[in-house]
Protein backbone atom coordinates (compact mmCIF):
# COMPACT_ATOMS: atom_id res chain seq x y z
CA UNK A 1 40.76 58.32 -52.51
CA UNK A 2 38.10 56.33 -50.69
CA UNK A 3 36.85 57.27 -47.57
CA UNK A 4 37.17 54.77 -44.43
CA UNK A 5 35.25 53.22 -41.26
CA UNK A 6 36.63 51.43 -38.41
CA UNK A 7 35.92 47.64 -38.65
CA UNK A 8 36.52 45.36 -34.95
CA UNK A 9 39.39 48.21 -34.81
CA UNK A 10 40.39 47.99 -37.83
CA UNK A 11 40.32 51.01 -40.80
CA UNK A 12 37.87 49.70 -44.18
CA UNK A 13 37.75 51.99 -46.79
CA UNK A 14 34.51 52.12 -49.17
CA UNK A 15 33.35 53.65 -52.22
CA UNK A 16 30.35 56.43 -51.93
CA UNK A 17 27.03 54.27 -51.76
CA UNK A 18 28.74 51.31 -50.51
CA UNK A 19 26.79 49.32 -47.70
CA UNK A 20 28.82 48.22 -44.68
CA UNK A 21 28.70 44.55 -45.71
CA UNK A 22 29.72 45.12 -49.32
CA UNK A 23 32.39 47.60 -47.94
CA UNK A 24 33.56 44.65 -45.90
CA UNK A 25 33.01 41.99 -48.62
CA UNK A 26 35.21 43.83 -50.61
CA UNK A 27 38.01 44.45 -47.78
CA UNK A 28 37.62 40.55 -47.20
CA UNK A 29 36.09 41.00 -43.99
CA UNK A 30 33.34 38.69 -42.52
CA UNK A 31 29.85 39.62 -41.20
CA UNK A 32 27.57 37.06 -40.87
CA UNK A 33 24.62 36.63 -42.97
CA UNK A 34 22.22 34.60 -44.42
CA UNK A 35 19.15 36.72 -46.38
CA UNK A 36 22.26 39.17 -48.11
CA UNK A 37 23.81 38.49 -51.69
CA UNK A 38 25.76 40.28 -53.76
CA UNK A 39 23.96 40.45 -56.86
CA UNK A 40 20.23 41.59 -55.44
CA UNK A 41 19.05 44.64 -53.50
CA UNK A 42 19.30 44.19 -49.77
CA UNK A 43 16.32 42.68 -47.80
CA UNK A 44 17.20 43.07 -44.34
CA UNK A 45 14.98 40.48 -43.10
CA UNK A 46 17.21 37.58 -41.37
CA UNK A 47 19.27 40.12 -39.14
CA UNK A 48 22.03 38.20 -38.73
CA UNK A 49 24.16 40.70 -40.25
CA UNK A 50 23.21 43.28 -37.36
CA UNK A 51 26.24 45.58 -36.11
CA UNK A 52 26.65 47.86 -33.58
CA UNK A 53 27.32 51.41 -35.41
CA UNK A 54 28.40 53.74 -32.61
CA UNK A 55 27.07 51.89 -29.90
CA UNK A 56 23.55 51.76 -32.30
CA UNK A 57 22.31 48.55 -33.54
CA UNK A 58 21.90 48.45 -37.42
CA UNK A 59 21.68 45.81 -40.68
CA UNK A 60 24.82 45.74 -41.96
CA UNK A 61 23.20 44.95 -45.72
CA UNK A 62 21.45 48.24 -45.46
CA UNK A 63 23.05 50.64 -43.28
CA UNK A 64 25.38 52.87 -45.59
CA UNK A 65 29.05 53.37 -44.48
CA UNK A 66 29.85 56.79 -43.93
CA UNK A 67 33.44 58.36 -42.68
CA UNK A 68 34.30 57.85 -39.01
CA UNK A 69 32.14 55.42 -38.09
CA UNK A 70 33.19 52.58 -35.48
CA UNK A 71 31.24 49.28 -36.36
CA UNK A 72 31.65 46.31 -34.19
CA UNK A 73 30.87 43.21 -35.78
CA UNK A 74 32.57 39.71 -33.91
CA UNK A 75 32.19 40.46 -30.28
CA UNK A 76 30.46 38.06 -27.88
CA UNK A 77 27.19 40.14 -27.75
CA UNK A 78 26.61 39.97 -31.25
CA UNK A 79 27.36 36.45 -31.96
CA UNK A 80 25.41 35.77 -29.02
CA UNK A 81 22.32 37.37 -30.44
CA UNK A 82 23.32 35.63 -33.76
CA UNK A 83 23.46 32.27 -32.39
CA UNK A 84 19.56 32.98 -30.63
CA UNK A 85 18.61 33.58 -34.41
CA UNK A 86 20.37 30.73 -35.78
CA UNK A 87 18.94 28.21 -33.13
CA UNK A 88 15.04 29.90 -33.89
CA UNK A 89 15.89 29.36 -37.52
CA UNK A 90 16.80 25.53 -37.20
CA UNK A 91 13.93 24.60 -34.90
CA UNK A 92 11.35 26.44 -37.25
CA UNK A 93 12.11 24.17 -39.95
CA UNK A 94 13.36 20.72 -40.71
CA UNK A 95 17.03 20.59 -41.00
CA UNK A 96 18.46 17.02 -40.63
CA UNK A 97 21.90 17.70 -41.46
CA UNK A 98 23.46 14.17 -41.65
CA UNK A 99 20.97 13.33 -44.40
CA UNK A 100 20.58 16.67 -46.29
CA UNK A 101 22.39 16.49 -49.97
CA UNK A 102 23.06 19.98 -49.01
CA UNK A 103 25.45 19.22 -45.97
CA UNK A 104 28.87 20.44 -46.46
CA UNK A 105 27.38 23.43 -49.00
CA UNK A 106 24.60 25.13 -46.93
CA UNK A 107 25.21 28.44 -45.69
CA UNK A 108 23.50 27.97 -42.72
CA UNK A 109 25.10 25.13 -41.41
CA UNK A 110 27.85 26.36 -42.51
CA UNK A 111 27.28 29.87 -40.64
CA UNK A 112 26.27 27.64 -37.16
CA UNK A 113 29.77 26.26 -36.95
CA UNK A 114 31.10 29.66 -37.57
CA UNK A 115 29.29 30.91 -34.83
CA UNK A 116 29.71 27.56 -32.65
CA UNK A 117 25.75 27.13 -32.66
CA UNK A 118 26.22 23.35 -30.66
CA UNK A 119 22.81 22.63 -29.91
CA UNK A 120 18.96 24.33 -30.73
CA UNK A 121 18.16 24.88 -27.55
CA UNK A 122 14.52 25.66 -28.80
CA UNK A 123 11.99 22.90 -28.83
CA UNK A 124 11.10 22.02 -32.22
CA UNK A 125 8.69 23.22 -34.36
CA UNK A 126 8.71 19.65 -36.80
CA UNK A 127 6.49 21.47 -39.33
CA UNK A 128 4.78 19.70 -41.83
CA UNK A 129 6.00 20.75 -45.04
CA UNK A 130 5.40 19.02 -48.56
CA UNK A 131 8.01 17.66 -51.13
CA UNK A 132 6.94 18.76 -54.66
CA UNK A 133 8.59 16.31 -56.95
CA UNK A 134 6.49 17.23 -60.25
CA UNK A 135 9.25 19.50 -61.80
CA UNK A 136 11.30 17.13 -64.52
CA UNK A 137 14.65 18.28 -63.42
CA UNK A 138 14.48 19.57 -59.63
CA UNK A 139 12.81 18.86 -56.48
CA UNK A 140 11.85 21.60 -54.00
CA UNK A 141 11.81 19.86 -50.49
CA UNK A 142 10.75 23.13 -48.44
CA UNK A 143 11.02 21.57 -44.90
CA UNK A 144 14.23 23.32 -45.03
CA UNK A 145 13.03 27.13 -46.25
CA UNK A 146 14.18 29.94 -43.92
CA UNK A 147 12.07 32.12 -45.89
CA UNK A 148 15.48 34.27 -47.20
CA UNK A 149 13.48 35.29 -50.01
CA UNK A 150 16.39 34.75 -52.48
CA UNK A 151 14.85 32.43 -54.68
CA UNK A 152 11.82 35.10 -54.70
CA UNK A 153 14.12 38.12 -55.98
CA UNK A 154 16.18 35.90 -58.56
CA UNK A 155 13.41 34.46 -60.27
CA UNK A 156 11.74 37.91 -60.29
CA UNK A 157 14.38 40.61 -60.82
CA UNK A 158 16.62 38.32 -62.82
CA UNK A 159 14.76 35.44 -64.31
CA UNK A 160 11.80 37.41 -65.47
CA UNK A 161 9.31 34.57 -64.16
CA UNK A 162 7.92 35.57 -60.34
CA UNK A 163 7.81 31.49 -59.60
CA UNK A 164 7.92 31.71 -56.08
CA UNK A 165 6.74 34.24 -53.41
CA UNK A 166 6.27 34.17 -49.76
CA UNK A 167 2.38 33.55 -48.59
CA UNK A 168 1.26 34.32 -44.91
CA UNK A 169 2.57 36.39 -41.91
CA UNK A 170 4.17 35.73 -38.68
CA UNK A 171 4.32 32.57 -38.11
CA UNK A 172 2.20 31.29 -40.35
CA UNK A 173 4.79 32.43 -43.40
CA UNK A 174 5.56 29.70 -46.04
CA UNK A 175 7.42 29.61 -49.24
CA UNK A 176 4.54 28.92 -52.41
CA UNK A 177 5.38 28.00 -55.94
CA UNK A 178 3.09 30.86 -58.49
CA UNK A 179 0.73 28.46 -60.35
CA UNK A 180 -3.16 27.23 -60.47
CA UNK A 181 -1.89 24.17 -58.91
CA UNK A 182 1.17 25.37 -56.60
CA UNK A 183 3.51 22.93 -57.85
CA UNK A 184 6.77 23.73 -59.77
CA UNK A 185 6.11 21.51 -62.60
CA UNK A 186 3.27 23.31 -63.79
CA UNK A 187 5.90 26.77 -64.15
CA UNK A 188 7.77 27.85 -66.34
CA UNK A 189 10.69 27.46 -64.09
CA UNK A 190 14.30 26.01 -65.53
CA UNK A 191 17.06 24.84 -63.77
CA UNK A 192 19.43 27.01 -65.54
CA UNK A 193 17.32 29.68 -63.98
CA UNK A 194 19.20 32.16 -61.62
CA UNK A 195 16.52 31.14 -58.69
CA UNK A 196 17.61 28.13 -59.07
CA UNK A 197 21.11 28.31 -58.08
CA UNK A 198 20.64 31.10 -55.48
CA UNK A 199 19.46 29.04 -52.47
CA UNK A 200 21.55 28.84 -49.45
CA UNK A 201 19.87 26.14 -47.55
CA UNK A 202 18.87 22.43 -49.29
CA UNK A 203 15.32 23.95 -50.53
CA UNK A 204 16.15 23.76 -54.71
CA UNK A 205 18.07 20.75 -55.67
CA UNK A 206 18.73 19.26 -58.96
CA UNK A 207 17.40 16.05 -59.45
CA UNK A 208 19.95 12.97 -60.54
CA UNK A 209 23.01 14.45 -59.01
CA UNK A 210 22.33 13.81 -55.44
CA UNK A 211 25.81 13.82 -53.53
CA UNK A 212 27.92 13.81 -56.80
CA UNK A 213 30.50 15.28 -54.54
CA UNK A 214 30.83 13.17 -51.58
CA UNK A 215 30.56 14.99 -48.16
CA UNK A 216 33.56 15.97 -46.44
CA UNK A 217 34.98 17.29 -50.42
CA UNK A 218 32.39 20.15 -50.11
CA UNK A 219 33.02 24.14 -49.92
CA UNK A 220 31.92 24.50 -46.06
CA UNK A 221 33.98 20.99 -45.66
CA UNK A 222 37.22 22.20 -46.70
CA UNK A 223 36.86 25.71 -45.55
CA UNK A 224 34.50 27.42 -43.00
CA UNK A 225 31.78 30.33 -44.42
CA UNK A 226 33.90 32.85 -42.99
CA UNK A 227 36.61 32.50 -45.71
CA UNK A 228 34.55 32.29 -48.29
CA UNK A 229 34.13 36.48 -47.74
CA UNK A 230 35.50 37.62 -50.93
CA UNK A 231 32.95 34.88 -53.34
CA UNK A 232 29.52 34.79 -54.03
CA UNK A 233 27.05 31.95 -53.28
């Protein structure tokens, strides 16, 4: 019989080892996230996934659930705190939503309307980030990175090939393609690769099938992120 933790007041059980998130995932419950998937070891590092664990603030990707606990998840503090990220996230980089082929499929537009992120608030960063076009079959437009890291673990713990990796600190970090050159065409990199599928934002696209499905028809159109819970990106 699995053991149980209190959820926004209501009882979750979860197998021994389970995280809080993946405890949730699997109870179809919602905590936001952005950095988190399913199928790679936690990272922690985009903290919108942060609960309150007995008054305590913790990651829900990392933070084990254990018996008795009382986690609180959707209240106004939280999502408060998660819009604040959300807004930092959007100035630091370049998201133009009305013309991104991603609209309609990226998980953090997607996770601003959940949250009811209306405006940045920040002033904006307008980086200036390159467009590497030299790959034969996909274009990496990394104006809109938020440095999730998922394209970093895929290609590395499931593809085998360590294309990309993160380069700099603070500030300063930027996504980098692993070659003499720094661009993707001169990589080994396929886009039947896992890291190529894995992005949640509009950084990895395949090339010739720009807005094959019109938006408005897309998974974020037709439902919002929160009902998604029980898939994986």
């Amino acid at each position: 019989m699995s053991d149980t933790f209190i959820l926004d007041g209501e009882e979750i059980p979860f197998e021994p080892g389970q995280t809080l998130i993946e405890a949730a995932k699997a109870a179809g419950k919602y905590i936001p996230h952005l950095c988190w998937h399913p199928d790679f070891v936690a990272h922690g590092s985009c903290k919108l996934c942060t609960v309150k664990v007995n008054g305590r603030f913790v990651s829900g990707c990392t933070a084990q659930a254990a018996p008795g606990q009382n986690v609180e998840n959707r209240t106004p503090e939280l999502d408060d705190k998660r819009r604040t990220l959300l807004q930092l996230l959007f100035v630091e980089g370049n998201h133009f939503c009305p013309s991104c082929e991603k609209s309609g499929n990226c998980a953090l537009q997607a996770t601003a309307y959940e949250l009811g992120m209306l405006t940045p608030h920040f002033d904006h960063f307008y980086p200036d980030r390159p467009v590497d076009a030299s790959h034969t079959d996909v274009l990496l437009d990394f104006n809109r990175c938020i440095m999730c890291e998922l394209c970093v673990r895929a290609s590395r713990d499931v593809d085998g090939k360590n294309v990309f990796a993160l380069s700099g600190r603070g500030i300063d970090s930027h996504l980098i393609v692993n070659s003499a050159s720094g661009r993707l065409g001169d990589t080994d990199f396929a886009a039947s690769d896992r890291a190529a599928k894995v992005c949640p934002v509009g950084v990895i696209l395949k090339k010739r099938v720009g807005f094959a499905k019109p938006i408005g028809a897309r998974d974020y159109d037709a439902r919002p992120i929160s009902q998604h819970v029980k898939e994986s990106r």
